[in-house]
N, C-alpha and C. Protein backbone atom coordinates (compact mmCIF):
# COMPACT_ATOMS: atom_id res chain seq x y z
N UNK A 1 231.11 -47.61 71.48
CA UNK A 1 230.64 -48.94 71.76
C UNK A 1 229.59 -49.33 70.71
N UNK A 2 229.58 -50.67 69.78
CA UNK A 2 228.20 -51.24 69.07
C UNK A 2 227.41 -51.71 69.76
N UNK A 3 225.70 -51.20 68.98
CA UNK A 3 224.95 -51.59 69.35
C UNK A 3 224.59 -53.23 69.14
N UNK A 4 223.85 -53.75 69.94
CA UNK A 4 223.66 -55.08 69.57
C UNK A 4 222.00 -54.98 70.53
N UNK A 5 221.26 -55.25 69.27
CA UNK A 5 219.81 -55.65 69.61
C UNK A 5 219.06 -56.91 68.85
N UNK A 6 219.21 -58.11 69.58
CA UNK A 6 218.87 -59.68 68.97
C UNK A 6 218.41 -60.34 70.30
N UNK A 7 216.93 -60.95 70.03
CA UNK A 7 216.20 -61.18 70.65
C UNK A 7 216.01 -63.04 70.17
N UNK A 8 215.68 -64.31 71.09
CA UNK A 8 215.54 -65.47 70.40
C UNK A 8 214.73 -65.69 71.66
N UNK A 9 213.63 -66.04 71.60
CA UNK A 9 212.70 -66.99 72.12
C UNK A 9 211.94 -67.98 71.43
N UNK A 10 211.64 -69.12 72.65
CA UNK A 10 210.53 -70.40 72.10
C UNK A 10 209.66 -70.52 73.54
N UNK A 11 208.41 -70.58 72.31
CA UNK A 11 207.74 -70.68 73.01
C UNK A 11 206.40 -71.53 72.52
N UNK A 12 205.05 -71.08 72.20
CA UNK A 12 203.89 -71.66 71.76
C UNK A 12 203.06 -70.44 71.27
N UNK A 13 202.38 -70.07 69.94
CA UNK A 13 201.40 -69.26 69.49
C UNK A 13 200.55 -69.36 70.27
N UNK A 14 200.29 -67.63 70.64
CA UNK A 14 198.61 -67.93 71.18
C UNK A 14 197.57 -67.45 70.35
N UNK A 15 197.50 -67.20 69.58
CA UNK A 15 197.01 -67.46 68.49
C UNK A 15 197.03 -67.59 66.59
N UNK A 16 196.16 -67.72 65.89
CA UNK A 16 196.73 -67.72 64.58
C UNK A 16 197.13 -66.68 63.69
N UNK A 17 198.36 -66.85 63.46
CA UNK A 17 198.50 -65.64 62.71
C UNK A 17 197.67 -65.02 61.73
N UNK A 18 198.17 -63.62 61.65
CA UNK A 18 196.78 -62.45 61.46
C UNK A 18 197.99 -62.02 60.36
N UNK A 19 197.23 -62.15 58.68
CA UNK A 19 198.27 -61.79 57.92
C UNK A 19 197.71 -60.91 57.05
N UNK A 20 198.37 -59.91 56.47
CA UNK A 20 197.79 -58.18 56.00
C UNK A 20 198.54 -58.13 54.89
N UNK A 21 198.51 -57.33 54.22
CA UNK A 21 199.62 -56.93 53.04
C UNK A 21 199.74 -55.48 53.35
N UNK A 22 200.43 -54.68 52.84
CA UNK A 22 200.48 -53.28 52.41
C UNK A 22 200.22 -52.86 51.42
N UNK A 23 199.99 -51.57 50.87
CA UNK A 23 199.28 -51.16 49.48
C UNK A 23 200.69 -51.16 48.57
N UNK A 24 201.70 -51.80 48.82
CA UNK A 24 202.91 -51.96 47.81
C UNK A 24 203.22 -53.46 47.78
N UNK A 25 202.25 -54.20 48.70
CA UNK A 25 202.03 -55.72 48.66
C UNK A 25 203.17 -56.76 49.36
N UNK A 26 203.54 -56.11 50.62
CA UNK A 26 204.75 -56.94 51.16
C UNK A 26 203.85 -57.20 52.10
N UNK A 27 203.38 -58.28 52.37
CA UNK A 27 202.99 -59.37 53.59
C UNK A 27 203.23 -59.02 55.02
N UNK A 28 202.31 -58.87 55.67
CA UNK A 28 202.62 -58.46 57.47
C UNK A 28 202.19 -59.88 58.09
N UNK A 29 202.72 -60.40 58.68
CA UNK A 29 202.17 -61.16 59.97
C UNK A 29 202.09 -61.30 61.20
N UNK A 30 201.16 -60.91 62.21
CA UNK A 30 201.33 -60.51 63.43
C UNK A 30 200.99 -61.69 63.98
N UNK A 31 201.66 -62.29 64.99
CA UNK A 31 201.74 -63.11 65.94
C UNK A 31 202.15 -63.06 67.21
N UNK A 32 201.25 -63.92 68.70
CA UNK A 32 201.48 -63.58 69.51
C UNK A 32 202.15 -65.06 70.12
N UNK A 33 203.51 -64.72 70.51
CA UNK A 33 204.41 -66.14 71.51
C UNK A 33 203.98 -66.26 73.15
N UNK A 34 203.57 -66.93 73.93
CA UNK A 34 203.87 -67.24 75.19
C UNK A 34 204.93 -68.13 75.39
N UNK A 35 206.00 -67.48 76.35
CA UNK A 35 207.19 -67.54 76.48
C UNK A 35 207.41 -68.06 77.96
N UNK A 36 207.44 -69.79 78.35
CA UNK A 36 206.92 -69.69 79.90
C UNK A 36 208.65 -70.20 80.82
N UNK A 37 208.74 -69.63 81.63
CA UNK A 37 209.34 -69.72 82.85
C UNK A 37 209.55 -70.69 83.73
N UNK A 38 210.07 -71.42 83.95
CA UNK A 38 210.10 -72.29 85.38
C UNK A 38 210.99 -72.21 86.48
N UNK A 39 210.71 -72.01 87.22
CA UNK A 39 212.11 -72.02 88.42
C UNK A 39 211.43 -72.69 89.56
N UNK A 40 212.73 -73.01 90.60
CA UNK A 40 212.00 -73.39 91.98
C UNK A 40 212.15 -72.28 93.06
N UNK A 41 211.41 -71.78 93.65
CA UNK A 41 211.87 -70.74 94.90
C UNK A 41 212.39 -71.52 95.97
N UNK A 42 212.59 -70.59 96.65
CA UNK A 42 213.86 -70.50 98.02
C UNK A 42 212.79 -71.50 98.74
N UNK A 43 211.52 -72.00 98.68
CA UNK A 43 210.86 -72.48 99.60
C UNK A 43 210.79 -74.00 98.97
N UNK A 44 210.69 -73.91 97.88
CA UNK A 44 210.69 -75.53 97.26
C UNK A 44 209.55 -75.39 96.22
N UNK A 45 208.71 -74.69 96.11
CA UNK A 45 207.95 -75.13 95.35
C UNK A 45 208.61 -73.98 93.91
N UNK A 46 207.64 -75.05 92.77
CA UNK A 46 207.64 -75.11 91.58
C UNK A 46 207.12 -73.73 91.30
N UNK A 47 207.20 -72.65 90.85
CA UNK A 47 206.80 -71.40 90.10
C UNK A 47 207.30 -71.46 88.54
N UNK A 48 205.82 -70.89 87.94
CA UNK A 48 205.89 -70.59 86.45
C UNK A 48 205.20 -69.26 86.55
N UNK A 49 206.08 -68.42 85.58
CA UNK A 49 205.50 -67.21 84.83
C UNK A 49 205.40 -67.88 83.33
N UNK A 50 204.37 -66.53 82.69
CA UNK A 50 204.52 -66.96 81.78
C UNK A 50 204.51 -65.38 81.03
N UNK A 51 205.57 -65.19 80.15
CA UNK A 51 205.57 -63.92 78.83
C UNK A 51 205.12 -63.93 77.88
N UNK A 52 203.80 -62.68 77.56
CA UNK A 52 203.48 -62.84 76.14
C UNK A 52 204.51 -61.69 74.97
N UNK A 53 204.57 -62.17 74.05
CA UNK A 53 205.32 -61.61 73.40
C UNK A 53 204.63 -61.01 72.09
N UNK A 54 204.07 -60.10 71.45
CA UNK A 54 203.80 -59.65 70.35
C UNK A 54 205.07 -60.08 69.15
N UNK A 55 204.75 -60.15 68.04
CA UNK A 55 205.78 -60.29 66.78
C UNK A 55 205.27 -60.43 65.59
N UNK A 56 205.98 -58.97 64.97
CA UNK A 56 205.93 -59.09 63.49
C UNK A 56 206.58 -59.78 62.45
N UNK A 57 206.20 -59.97 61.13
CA UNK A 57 206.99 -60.64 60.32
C UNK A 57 206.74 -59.85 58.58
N UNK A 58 207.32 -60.19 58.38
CA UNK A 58 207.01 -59.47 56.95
C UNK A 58 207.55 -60.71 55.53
N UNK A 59 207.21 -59.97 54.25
CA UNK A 59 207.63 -60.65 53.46
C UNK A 59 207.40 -62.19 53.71
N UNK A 60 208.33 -63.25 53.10
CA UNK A 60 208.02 -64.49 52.25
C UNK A 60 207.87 -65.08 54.24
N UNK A 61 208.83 -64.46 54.92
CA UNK A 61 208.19 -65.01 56.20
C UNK A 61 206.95 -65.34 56.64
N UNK A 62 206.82 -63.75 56.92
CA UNK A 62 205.06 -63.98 57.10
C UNK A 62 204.04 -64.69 56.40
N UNK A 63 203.89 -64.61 55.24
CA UNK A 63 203.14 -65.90 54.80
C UNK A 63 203.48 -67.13 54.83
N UNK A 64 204.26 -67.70 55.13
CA UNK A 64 205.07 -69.31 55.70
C UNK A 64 204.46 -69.22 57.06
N UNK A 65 204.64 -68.68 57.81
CA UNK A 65 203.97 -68.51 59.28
C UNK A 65 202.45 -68.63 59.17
N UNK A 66 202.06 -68.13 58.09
CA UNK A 66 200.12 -67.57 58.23
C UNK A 66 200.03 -69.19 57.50
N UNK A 67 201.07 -69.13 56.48
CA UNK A 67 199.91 -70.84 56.07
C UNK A 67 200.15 -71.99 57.01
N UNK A 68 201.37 -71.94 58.23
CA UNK A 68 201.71 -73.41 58.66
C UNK A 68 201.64 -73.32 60.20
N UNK A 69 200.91 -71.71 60.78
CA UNK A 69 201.35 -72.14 62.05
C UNK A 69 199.62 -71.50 62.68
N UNK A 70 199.78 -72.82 63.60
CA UNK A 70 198.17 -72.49 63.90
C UNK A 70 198.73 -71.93 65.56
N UNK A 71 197.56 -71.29 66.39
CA UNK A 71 196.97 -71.02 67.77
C UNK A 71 198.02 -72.79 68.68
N UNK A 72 198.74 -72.71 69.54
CA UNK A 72 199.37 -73.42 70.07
C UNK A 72 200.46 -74.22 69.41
N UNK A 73 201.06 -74.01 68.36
CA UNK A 73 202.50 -74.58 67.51
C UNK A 73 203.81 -74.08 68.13
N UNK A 74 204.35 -74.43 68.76
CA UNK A 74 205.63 -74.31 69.01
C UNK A 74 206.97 -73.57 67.97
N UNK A 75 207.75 -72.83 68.45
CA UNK A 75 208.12 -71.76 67.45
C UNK A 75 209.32 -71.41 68.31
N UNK A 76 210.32 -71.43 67.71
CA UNK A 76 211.64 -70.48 67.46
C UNK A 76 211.95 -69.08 66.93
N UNK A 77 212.23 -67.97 67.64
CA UNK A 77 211.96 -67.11 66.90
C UNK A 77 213.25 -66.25 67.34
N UNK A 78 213.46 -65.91 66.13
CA UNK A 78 214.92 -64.66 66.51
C UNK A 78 214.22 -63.12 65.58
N UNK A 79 214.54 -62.41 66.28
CA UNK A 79 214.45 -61.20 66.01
C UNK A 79 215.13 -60.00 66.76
N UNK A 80 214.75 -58.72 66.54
CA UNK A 80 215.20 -57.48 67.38
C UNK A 80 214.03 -57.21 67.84
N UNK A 81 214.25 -56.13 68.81
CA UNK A 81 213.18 -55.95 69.80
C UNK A 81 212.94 -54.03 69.27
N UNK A 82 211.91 -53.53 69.18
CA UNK A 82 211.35 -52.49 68.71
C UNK A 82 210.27 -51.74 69.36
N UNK A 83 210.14 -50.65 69.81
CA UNK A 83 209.50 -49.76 70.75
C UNK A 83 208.37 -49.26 70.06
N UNK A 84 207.09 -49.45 69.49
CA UNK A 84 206.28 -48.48 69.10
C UNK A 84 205.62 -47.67 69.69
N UNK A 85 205.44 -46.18 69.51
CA UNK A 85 204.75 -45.73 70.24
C UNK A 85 203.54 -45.33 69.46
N UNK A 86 202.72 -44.42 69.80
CA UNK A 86 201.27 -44.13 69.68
C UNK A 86 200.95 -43.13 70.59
N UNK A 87 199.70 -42.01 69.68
CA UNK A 87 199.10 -41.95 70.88
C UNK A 87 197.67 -42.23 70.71
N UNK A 88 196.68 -42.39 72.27
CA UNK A 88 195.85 -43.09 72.37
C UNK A 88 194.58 -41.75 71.63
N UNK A 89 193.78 -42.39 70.94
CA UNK A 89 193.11 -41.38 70.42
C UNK A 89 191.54 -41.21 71.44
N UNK A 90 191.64 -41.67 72.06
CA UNK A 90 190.29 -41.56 73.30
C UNK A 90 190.90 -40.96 73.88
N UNK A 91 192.06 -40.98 74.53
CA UNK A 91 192.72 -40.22 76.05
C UNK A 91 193.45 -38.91 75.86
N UNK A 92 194.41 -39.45 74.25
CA UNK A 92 195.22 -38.96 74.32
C UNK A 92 196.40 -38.76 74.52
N UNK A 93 196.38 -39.95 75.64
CA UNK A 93 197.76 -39.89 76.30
C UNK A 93 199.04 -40.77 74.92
N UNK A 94 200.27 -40.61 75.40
CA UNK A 94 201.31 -41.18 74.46
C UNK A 94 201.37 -42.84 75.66
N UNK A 95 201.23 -43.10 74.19
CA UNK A 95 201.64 -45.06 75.00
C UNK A 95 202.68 -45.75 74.18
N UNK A 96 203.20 -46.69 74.60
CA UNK A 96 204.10 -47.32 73.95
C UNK A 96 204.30 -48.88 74.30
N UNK A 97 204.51 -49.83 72.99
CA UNK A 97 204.76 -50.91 73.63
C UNK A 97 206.38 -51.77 73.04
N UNK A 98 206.62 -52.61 73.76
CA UNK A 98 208.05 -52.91 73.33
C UNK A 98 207.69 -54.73 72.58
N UNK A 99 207.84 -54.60 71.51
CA UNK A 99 207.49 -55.92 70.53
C UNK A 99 208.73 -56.67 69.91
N UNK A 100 208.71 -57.68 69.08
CA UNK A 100 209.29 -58.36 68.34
C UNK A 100 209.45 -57.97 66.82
N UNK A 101 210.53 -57.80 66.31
CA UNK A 101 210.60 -58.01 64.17
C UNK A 101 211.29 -59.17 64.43
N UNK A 102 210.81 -60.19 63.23
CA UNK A 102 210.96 -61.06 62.91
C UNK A 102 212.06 -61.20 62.44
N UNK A 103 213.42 -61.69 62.60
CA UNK A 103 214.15 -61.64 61.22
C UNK A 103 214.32 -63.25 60.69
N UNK A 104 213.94 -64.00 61.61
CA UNK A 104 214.27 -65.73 61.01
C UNK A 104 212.94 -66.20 62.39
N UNK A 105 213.14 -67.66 61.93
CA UNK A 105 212.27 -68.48 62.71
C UNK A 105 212.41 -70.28 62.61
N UNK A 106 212.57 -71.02 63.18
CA UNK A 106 212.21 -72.64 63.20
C UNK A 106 211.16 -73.19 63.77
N UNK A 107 210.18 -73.79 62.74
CA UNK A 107 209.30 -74.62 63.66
C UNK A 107 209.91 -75.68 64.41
N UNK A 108 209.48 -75.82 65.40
CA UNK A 108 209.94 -76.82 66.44
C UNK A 108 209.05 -77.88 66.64
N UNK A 109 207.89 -78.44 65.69
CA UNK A 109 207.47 -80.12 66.07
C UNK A 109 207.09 -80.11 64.29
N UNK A 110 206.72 -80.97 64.51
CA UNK A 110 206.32 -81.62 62.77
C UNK A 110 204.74 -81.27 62.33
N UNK A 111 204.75 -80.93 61.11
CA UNK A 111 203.21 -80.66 60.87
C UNK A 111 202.57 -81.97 60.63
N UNK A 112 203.43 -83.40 60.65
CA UNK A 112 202.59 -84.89 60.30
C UNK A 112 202.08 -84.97 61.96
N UNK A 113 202.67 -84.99 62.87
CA UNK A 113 202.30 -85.09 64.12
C UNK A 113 201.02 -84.49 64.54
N UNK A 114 201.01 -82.78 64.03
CA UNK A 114 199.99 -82.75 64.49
C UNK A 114 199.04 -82.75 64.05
N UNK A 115 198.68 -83.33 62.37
CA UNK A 115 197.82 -84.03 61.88
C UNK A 115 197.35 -85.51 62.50
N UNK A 116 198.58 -85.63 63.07
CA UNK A 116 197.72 -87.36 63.17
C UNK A 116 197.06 -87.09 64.48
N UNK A 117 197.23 -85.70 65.05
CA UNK A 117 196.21 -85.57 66.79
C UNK A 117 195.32 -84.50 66.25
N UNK A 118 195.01 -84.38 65.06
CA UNK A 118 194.29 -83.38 64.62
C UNK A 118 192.55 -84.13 64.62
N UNK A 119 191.71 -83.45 65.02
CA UNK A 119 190.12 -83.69 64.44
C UNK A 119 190.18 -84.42 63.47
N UNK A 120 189.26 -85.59 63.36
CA UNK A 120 188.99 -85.92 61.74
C UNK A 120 188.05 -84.58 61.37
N UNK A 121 187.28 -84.49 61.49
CA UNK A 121 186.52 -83.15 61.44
C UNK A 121 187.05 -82.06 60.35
N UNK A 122 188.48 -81.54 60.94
CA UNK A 122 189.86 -80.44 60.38
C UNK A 122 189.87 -81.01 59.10
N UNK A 123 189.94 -79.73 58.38
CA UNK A 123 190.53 -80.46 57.06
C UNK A 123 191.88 -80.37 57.04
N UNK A 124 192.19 -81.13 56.02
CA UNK A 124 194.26 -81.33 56.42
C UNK A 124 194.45 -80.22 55.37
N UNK A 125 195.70 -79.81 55.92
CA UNK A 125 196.77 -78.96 55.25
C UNK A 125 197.80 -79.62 54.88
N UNK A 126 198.35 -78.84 53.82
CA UNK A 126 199.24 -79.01 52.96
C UNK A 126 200.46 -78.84 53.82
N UNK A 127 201.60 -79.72 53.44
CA UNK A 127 202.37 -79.55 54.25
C UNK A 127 203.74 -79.01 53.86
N UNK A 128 204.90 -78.26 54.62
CA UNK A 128 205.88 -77.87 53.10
C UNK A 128 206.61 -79.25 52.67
N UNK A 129 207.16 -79.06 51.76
CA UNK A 129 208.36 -80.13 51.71
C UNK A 129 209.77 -80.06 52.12
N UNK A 130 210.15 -80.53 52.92
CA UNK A 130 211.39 -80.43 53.15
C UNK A 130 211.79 -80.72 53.80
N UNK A 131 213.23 -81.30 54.04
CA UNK A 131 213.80 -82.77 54.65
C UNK A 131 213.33 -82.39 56.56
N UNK A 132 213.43 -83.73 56.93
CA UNK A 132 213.30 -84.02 58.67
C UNK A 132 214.13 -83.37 59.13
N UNK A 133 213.61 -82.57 60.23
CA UNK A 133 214.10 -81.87 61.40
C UNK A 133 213.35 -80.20 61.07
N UNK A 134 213.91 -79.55 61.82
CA UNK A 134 213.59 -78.07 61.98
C UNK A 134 213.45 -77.26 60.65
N UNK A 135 212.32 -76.64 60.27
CA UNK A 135 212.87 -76.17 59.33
C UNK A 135 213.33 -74.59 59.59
N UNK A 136 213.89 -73.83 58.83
CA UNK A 136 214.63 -72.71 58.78
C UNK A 136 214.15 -71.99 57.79
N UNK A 137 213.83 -70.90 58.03
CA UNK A 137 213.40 -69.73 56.84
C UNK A 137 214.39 -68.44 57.10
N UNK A 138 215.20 -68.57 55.79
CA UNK A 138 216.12 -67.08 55.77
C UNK A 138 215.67 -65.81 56.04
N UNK A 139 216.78 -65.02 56.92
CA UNK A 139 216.34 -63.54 57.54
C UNK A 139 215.67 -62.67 56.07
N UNK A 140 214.85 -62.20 56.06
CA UNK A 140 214.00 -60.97 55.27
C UNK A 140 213.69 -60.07 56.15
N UNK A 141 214.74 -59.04 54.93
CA UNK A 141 214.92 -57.43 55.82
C UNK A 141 213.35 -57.01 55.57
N UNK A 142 212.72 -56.58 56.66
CA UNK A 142 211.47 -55.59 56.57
C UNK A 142 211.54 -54.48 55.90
N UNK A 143 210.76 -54.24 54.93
CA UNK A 143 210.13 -52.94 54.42
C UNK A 143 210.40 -51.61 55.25
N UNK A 144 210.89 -51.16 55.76
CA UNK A 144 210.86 -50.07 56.48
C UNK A 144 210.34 -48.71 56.47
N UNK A 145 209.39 -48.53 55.29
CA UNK A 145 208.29 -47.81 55.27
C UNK A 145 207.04 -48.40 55.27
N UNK A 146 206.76 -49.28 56.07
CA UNK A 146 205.65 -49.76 56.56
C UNK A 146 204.95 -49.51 57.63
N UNK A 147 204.51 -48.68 58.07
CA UNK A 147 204.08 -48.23 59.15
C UNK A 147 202.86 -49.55 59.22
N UNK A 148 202.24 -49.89 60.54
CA UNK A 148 200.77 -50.37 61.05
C UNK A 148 199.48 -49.54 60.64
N UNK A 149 198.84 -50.48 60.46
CA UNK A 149 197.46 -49.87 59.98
C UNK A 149 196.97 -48.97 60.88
N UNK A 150 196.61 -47.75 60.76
CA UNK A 150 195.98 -46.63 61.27
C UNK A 150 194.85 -47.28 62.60
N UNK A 151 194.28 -48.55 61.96
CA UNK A 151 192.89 -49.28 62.65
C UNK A 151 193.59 -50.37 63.42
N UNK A 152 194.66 -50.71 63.80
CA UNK A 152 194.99 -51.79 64.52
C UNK A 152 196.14 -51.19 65.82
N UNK A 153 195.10 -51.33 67.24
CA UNK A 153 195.83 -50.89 68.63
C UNK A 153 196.52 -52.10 68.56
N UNK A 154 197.79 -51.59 69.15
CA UNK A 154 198.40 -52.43 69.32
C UNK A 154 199.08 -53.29 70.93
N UNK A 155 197.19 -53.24 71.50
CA UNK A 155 197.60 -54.10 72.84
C UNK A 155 196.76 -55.66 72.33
């Protein structure tokens, strides 16, 4: 039987991406998605969960992400899903968490929009160029000798 591991959620950043390089200079970007839920229960009322999602990115991705996507931007994201483990160096114990790789992504609202609800205050950013609607950034295979920084837990 093939394996098949492909993951696509949208959701909203909860915060701004956190972007690193490696000492061979391929770009990391860690970002966190809330992924929210709605249903109605058996009783009538309205219930929301909501999922946070960890996700990496690497290469020409990750820096497209670190320059254009702030703390609450709306986001498309396809990737595979990846198990890291660890162990905890206070306890000891082996931990593990189950995250996101990036392999593509679409922003989902316009960066003019949310300039024009932006602070005068904010200074404006640059915006990319490129035609109306969603944009699309091609899959970039990750580095795969990249391990995480020795200094960054990863809860």
């Amino acid at each position: 039987m093939a394996n098949f591991n492909k993951v696509i959620l949208v959701g909203n950043l909860t915060r701004d991406p956190e972007l690193r390089y490696t000492p061979k200079g391929v770009a990391i970007a860690k970002l966190g998605l809330a992924v929210n839920r709605r249903w109605t229960s058996e009783t009538g009322e309205v219930r929301e969960e909501t999922t946070f999602v960890d996700i990496d990115a690497f290469g020409k991705q990750a820096e497209t992400i670190a320059n254009y996507c702030k703390k609450g931007r709306p986001l498309l994201v396809e990737g595979r899903l990846r198990m890291d483990q660890w162990e905890d160096k206070q306890s000891g114990q082996k931990r593990t968490k189950l995250g996101v790789v990036l392999e593509s992504f679409s922003f989902l609202d316009s960066p003019r929009a949310e300039a024009a609800s932006a602070p005068a205050s904010e200074p404006e950013r640059r915006e990319p160029t490129a035609a109306a609607g969603p944009a699309t950034v091609e899959p970039v295979v990750p580095e795969p000798e990249a391990p995480p920084p020795e200094d960054d837990v990863p809860f």
